[in-house]
Protein backbone atom coordinates (compact mmCIF):
# COMPACT_ATOMS: atom_id res chain seq x y z
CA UNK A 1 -5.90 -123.66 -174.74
CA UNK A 2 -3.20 -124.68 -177.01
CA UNK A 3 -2.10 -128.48 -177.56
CA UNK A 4 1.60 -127.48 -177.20
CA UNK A 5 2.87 -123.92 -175.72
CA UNK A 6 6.19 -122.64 -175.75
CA UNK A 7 6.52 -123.31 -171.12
CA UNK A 8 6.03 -126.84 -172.38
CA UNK A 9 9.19 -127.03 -174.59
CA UNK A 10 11.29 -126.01 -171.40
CA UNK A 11 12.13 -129.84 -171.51
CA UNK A 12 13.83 -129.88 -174.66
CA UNK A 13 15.68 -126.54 -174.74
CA UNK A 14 15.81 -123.34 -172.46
CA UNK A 15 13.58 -121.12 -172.95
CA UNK A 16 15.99 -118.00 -172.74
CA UNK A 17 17.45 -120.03 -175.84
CA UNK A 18 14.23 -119.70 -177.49
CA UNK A 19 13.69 -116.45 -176.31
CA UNK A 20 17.15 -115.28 -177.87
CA UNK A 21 16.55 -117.37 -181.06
CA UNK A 22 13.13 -115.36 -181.80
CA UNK A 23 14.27 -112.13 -179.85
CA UNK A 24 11.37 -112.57 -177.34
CA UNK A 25 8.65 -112.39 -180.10
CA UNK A 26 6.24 -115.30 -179.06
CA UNK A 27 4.09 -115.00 -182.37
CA UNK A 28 7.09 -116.35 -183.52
CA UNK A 29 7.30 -119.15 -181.36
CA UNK A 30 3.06 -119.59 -181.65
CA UNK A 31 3.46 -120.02 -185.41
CA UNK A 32 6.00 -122.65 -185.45
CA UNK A 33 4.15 -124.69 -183.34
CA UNK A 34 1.05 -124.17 -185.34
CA UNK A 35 2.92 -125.02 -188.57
CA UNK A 36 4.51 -128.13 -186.67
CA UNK A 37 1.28 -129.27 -186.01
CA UNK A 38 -0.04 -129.02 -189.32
CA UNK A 39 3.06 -130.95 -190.12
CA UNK A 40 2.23 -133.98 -187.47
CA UNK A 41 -1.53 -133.91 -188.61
CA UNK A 42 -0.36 -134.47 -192.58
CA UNK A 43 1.50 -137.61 -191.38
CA UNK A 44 -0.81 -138.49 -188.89
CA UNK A 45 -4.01 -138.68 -190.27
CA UNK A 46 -4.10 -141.73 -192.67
CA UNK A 47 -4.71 -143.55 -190.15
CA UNK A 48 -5.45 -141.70 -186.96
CA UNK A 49 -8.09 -139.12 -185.47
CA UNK A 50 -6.36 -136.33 -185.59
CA UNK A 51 -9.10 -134.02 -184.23
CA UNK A 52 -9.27 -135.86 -181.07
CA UNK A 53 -5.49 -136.28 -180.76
CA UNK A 54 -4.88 -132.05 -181.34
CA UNK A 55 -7.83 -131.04 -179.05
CA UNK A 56 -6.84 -133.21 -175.89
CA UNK A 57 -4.67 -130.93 -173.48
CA UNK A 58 -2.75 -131.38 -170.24
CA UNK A 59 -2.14 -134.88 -168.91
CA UNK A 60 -4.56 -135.94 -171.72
CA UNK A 61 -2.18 -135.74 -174.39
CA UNK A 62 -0.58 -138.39 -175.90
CA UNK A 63 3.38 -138.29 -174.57
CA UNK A 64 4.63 -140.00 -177.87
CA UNK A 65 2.73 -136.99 -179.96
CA UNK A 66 3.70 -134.26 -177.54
CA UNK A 67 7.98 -135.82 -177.25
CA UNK A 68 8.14 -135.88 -181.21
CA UNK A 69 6.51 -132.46 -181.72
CA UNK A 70 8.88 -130.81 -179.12
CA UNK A 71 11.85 -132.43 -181.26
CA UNK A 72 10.33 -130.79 -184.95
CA UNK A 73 9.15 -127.12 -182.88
CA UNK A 74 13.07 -127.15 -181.76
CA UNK A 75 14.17 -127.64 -184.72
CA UNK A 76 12.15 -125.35 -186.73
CA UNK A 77 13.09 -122.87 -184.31
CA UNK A 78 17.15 -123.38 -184.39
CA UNK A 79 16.58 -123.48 -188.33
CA UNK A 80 14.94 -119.65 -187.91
CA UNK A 81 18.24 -119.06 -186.41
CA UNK A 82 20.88 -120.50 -188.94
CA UNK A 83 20.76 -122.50 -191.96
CA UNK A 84 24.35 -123.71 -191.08
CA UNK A 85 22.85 -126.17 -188.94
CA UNK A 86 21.15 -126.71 -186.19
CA UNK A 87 23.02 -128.44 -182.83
CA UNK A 88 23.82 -132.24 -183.49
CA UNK A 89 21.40 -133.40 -180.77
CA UNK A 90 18.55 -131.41 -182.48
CA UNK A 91 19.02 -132.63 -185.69
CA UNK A 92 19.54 -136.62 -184.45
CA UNK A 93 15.98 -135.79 -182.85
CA UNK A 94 14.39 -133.85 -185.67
CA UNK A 95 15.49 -136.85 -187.95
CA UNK A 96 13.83 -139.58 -185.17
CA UNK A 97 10.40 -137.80 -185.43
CA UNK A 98 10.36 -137.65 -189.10
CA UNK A 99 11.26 -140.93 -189.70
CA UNK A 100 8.86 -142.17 -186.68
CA UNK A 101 6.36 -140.36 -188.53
CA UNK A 102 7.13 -141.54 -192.14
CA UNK A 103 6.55 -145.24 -190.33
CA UNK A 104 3.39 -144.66 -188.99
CA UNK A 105 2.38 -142.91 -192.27
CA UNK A 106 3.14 -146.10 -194.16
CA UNK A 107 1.81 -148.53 -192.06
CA UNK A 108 5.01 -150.22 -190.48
CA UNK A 109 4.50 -149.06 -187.20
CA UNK A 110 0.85 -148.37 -185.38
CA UNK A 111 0.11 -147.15 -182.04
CA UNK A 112 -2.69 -148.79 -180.68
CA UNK A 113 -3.30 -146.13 -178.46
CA UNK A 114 -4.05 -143.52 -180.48
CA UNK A 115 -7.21 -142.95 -181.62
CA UNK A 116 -7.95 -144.88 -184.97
CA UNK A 117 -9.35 -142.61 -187.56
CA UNK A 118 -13.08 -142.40 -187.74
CA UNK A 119 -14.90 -145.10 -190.38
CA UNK A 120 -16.48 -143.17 -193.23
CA UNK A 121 -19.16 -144.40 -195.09
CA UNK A 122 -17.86 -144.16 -198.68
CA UNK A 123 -14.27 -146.50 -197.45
CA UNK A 124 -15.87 -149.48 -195.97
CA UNK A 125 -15.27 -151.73 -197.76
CA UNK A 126 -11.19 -151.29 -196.97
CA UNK A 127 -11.40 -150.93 -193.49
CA UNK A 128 -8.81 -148.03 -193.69
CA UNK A 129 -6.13 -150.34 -195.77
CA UNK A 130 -4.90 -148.29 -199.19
CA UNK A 131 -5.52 -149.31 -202.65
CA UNK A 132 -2.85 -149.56 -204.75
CA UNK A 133 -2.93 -149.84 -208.49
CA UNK A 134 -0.50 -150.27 -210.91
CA UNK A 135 1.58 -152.82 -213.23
CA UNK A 136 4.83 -153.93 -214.19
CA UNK A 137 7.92 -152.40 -215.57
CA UNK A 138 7.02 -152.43 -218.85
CA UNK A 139 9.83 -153.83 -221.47
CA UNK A 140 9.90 -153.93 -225.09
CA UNK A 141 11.01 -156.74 -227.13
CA UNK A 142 12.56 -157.07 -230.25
CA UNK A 143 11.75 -160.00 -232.41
């Protein structure tokens, strides 16, 4: 079974929408969702199990994951449709997901529950925490 299926986005938009949006092709639909995902799992997993997150189904999904991947599978959907833009509610939601993802990409938000990402043996020495390296603007003097 899928993580997300089209009967569960019946809480974010109609589904005779969708239906009339992708002229009742549900391929259409399937890939969006699948490419959403994809999406969520490039964000997500710096930090997080993503595996375990994507596999879990039902009432074992994690309502935070399943909320901001309806908002990006509407969107993606309403974009299919026009590149005019999509309705202003969409959009004001598309743009909360993204930039709750870009957070919890960069470290200023976590969720404590979901799953940490898995300890690998080659990255223990910094406990999941990035290594940055770099310098200073460099500027040239004249003397």
């Amino acid at each position: 079974m899928a993580f997300l299926t089209k009967e569960d986005l019946i809480s974010v938009c109609d589904i005779e929408i969708i239906d009339i949006i992708t002229n009742g092709n549900n391929d259409i639909t399937e890939t969006i969702i699948n490419e959403s995902i994809d999406k969520m799992k490039s964000f997500l997993s710096r930090r997080y199990d993503i595996d375990t997150i994507f596999s879990a189904i039902g009432a074992d999904r994690k309502s935070i994951i399943v909320k901001y991947l309806k908002d990006i599978v509407i969107f993606e959907i309403y974009e299919r449709h026009s590149r005019e833009g999509a309705n202003e509610v969409v959009e004001r939601r598309y743009t909360e997901a993204m930039a709750w993802l870009g957070k919890i990409n960069n470290g200023e938000f976590a969720d404590s529950t979901l799953p940490p990402k898995p300890k690998t043996t080659l990255n223990t020495s910094t406990d999941g925490e990035d290594i940055r390296f770099g310098s200073n603007k460099k500027y040239t003097s004249n003397y």
